[in-house]
Protein backbone atom coordinates (compact mmCIF):
# COMPACT_ATOMS: atom_id res chain seq x y z
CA UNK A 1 1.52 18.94 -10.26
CA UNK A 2 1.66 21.98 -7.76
CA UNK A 3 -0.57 23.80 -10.17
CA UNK A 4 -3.19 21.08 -9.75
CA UNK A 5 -3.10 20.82 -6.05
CA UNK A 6 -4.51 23.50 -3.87
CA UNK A 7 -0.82 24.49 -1.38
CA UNK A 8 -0.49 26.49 1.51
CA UNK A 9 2.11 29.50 1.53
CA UNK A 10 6.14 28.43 1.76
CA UNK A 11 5.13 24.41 0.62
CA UNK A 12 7.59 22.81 -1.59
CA UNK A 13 5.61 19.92 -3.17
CA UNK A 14 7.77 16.82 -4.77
CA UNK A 15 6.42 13.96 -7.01
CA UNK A 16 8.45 10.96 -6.03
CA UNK A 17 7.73 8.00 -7.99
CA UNK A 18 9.23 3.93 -6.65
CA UNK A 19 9.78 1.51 -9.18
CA UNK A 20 8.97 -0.93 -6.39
CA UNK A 21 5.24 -0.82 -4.41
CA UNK A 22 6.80 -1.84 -1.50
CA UNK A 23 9.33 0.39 -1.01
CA UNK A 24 7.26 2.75 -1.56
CA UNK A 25 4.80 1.37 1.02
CA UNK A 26 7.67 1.19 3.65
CA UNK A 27 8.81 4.66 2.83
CA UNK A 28 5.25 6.27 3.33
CA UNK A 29 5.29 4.01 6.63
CA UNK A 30 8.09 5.52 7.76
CA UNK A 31 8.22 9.12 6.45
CA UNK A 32 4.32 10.64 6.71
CA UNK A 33 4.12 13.10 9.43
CA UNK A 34 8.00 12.71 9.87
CA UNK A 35 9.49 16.08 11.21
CA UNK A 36 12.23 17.13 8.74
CA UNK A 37 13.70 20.89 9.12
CA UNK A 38 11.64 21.95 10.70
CA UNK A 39 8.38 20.97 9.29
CA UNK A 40 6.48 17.96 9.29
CA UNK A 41 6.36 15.64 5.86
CA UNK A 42 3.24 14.57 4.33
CA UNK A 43 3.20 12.00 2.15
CA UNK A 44 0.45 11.06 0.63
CA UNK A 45 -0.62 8.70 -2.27
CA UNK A 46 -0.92 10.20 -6.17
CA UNK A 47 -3.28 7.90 -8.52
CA UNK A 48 -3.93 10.85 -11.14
CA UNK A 49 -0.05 11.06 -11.80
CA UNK A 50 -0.81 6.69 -12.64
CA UNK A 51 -0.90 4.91 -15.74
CA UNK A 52 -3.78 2.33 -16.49
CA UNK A 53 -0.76 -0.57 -16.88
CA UNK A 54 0.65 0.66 -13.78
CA UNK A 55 -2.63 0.28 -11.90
CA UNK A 56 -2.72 -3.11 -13.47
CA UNK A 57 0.88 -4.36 -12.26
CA UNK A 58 -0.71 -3.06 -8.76
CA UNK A 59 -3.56 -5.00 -8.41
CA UNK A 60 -1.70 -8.44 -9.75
CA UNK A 61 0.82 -8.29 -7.35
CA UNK A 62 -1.99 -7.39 -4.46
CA UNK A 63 -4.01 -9.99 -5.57
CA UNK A 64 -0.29 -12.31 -5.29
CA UNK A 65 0.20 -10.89 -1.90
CA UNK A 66 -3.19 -11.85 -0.72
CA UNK A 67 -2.89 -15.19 -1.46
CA UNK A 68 0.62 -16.01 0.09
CA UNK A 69 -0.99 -14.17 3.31
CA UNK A 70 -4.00 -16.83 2.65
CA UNK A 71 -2.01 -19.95 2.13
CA UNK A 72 0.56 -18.86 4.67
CA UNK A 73 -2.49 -17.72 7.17
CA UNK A 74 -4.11 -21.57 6.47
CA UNK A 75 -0.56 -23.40 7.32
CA UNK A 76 -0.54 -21.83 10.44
CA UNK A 77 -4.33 -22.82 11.60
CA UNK A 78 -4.38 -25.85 13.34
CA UNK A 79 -6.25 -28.48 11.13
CA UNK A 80 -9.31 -29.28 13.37
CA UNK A 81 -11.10 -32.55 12.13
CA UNK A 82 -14.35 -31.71 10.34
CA UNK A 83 -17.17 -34.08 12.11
CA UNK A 84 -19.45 -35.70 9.67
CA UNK A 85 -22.84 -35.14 9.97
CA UNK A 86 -25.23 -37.78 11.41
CA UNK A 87 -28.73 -38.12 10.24
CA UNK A 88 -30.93 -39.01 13.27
């Protein structure tokens, strides 16, 4: 990967990989531009090091996730009567 990737002098570059998006989510939320001896962490997001089925298993469970937030997002609005139109 580091052979890919333009580095500066004295950076150690990792390839972590989450079986779970959202750990992975939280641990980019909590780690990027984290100072750790010394230095500050970057963490940053990989889609060449992807498979196409992995992209695939992404995108179904955003699409999921979008949806509860949408259904969840509609419980909470108060239901306002619709008024019925009125020809005059």
């Amino acid at each position: 990967m580091a052979s890919k990737m333009e580095l500066e002098a004295f950076t150690d570059v990792f390839a972590v990989k989450f079986e779970r998006l959202e750990v992975a989510r939280r641990a980019k939320k909590m780690l990027d531009a984290h100072q750790f001896y010394g230095g500050i962490l970057h963490i940053s997001y990989a889609p060449e090091r992807e498979s196409l089925e992995e992209l695939r298993e992404k995108m179904e469970q955003r699409r999921h996730e979008v949806a509860f937030r949408i259904r969840r997002n509609q419980k909470d609005q108060p239901q306002v009567p619709k008024k019925s139109r009125e020809t005059t």
